[in-house]
N, C-alpha and C. Protein backbone atom coordinates (compact mmCIF):
# COMPACT_ATOMS: atom_id res chain seq x y z
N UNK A 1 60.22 126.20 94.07
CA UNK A 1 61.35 126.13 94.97
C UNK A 1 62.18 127.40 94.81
N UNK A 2 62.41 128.18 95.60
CA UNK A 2 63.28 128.97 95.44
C UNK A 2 64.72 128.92 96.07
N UNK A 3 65.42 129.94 94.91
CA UNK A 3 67.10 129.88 94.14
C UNK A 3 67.93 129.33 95.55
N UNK A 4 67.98 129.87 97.08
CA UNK A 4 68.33 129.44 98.34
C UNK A 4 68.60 127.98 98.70
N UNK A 5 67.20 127.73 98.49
CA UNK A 5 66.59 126.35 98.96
C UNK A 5 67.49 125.46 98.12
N UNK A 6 67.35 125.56 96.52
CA UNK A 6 67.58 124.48 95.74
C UNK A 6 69.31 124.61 95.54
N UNK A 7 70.50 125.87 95.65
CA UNK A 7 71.75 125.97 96.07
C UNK A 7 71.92 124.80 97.41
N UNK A 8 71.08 124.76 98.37
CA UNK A 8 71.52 124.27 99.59
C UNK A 8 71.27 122.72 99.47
N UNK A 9 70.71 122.03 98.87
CA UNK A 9 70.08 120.82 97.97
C UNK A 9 70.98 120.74 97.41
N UNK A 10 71.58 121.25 96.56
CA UNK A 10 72.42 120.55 95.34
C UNK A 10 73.83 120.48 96.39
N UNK A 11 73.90 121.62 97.15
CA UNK A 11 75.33 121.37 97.81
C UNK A 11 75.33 120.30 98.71
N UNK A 12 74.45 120.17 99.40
CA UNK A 12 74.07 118.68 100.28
C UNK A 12 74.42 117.47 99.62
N UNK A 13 74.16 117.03 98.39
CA UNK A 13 74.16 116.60 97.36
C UNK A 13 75.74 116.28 97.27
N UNK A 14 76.39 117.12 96.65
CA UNK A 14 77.58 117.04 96.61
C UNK A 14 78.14 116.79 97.53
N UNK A 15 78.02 117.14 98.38
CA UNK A 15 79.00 116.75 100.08
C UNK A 15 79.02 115.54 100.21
N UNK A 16 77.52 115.23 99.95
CA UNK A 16 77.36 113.87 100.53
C UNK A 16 78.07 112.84 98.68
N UNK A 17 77.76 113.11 98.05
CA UNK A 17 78.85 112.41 97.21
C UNK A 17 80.34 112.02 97.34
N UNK A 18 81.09 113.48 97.50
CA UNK A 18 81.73 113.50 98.12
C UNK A 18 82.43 112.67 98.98
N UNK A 19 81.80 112.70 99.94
CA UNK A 19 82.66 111.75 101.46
C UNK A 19 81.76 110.16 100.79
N UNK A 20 80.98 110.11 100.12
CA UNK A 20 80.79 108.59 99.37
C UNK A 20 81.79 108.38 98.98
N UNK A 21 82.74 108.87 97.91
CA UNK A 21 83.64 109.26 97.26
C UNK A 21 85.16 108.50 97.84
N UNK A 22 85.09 109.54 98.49
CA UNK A 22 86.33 109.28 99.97
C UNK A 22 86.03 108.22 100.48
N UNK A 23 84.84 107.29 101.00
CA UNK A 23 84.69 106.48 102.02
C UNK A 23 84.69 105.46 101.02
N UNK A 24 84.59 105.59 99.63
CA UNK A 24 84.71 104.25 98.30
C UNK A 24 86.36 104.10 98.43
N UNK A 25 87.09 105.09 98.23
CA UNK A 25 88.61 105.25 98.52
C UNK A 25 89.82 104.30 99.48
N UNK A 26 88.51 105.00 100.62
CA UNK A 26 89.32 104.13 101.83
C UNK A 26 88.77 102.49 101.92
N UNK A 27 87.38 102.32 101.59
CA UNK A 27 87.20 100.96 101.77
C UNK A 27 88.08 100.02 100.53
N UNK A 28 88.75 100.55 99.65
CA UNK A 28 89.74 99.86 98.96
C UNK A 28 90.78 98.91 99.50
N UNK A 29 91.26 99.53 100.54
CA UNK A 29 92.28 99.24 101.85
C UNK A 29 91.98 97.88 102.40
N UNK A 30 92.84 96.98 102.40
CA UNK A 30 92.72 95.38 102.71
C UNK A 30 92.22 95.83 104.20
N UNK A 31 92.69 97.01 105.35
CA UNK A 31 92.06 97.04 106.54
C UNK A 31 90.94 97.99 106.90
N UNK A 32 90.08 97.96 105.74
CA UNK A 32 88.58 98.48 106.41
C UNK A 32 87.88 97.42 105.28
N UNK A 33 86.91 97.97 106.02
CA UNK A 33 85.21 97.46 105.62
C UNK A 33 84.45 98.43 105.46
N UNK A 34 83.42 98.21 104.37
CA UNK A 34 82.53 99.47 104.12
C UNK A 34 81.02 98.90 104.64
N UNK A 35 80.55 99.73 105.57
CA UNK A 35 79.45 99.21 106.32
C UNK A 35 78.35 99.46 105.57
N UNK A 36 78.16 100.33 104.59
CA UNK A 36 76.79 100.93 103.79
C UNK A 36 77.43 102.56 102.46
N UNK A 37 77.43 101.16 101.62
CA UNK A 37 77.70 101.43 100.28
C UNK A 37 77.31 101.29 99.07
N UNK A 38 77.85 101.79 97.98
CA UNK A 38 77.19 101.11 96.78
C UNK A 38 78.20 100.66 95.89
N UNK A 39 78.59 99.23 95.13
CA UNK A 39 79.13 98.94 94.36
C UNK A 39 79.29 97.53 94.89
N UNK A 40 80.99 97.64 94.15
CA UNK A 40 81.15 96.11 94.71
C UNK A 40 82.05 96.14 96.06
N UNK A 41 80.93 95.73 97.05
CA UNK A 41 81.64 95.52 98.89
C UNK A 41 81.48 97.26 98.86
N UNK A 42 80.77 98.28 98.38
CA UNK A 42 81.18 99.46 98.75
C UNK A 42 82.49 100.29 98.27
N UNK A 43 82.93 99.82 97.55
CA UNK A 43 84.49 100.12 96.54
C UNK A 43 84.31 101.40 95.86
N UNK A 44 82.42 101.53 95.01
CA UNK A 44 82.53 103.17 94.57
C UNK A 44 82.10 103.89 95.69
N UNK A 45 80.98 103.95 96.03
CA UNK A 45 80.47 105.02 97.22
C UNK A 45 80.35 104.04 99.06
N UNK A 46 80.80 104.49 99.72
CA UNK A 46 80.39 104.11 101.13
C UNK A 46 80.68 105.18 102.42
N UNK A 47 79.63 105.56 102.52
CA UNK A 47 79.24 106.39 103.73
C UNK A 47 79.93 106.00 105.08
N UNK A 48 79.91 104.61 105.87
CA UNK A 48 80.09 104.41 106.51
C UNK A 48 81.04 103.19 106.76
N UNK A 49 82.37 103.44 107.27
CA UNK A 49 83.26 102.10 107.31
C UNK A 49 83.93 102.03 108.53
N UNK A 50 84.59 100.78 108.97
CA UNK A 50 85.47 100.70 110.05
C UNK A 50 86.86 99.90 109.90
N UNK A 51 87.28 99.90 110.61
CA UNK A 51 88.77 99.01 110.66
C UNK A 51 88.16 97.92 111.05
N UNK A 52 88.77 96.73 110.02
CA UNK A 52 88.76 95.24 110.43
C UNK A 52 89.69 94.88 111.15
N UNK A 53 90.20 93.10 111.39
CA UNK A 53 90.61 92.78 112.46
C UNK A 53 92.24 93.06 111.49
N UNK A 54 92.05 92.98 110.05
CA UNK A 54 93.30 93.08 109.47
C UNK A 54 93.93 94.24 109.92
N UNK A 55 92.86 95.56 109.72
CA UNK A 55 93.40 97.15 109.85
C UNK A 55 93.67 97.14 111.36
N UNK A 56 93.18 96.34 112.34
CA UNK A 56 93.63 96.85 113.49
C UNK A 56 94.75 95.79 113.78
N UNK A 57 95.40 94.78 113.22
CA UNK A 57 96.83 94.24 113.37
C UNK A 57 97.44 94.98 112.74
N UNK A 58 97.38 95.65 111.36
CA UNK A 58 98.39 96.34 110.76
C UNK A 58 99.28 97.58 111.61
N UNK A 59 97.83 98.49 112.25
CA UNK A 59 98.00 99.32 113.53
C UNK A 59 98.39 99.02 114.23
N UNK A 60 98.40 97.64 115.10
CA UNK A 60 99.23 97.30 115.86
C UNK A 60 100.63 97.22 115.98
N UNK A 61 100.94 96.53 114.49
CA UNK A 61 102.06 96.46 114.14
C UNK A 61 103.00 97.89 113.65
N UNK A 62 102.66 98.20 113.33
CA UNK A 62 103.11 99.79 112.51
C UNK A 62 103.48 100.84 114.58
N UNK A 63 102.32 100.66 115.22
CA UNK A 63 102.66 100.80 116.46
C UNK A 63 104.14 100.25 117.29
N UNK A 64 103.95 99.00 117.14
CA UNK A 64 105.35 98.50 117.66
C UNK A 64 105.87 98.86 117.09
N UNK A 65 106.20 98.91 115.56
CA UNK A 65 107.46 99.24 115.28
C UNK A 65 107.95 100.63 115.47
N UNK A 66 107.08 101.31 115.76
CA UNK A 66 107.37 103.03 116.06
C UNK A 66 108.13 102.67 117.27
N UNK A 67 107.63 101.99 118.38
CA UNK A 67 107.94 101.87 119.40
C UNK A 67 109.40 101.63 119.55
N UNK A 68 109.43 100.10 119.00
CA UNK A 68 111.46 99.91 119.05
C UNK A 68 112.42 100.72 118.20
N UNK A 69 112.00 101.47 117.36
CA UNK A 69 112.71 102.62 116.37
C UNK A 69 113.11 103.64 117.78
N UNK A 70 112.14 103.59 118.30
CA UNK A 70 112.14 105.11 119.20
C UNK A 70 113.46 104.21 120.38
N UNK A 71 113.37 103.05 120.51
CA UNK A 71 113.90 102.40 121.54
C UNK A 71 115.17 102.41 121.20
N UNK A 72 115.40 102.32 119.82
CA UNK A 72 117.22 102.22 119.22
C UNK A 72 117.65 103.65 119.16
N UNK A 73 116.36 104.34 119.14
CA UNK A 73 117.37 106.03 118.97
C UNK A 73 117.23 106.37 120.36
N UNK A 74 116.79 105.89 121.20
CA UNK A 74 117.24 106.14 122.29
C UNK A 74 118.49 105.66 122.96
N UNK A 75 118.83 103.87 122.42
CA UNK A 75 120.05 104.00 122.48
C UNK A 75 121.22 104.35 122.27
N UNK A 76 120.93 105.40 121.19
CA UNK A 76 122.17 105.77 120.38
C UNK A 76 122.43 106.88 121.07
């Protein structure tokens, strides 16, 4: 294997640890889910996650409330 090849391998490697890493992070969060991971539910490594129905009420909510904040400083 030459020195090129096996730099570009190991960095692949890492990247992809990496955002495992990050995506173990975020699936911690009562509003995601880790779709394809490793541990427990995906908690150390998970590649791939989404917002549950929790993460998308929280958004909802965090939304409204931006909304009537903006509504009282507009009344002021």
């Amino acid at each position: 294997m030459t020195k090129p090849l096996l730099w570009i391998l190991v960095s692949l490697i890492f990247v992809i640890l990496i955002w495992g890493f990050i995506g173990g992070s975020k699936a911690k969060d009562i509003g995601i889910t880790c779709d394809f991971g490793i541990g427990d539910d995906g908690k150390v490594l998970c590649w791939k996650w989404h917002k549950n129905a929790v993460g998308e009420l929280q958004e909802g909510l965090s939304s409204l409330g931006k909304s009537i904040d903006d509504s009282i400083q507009k009344l002021n």
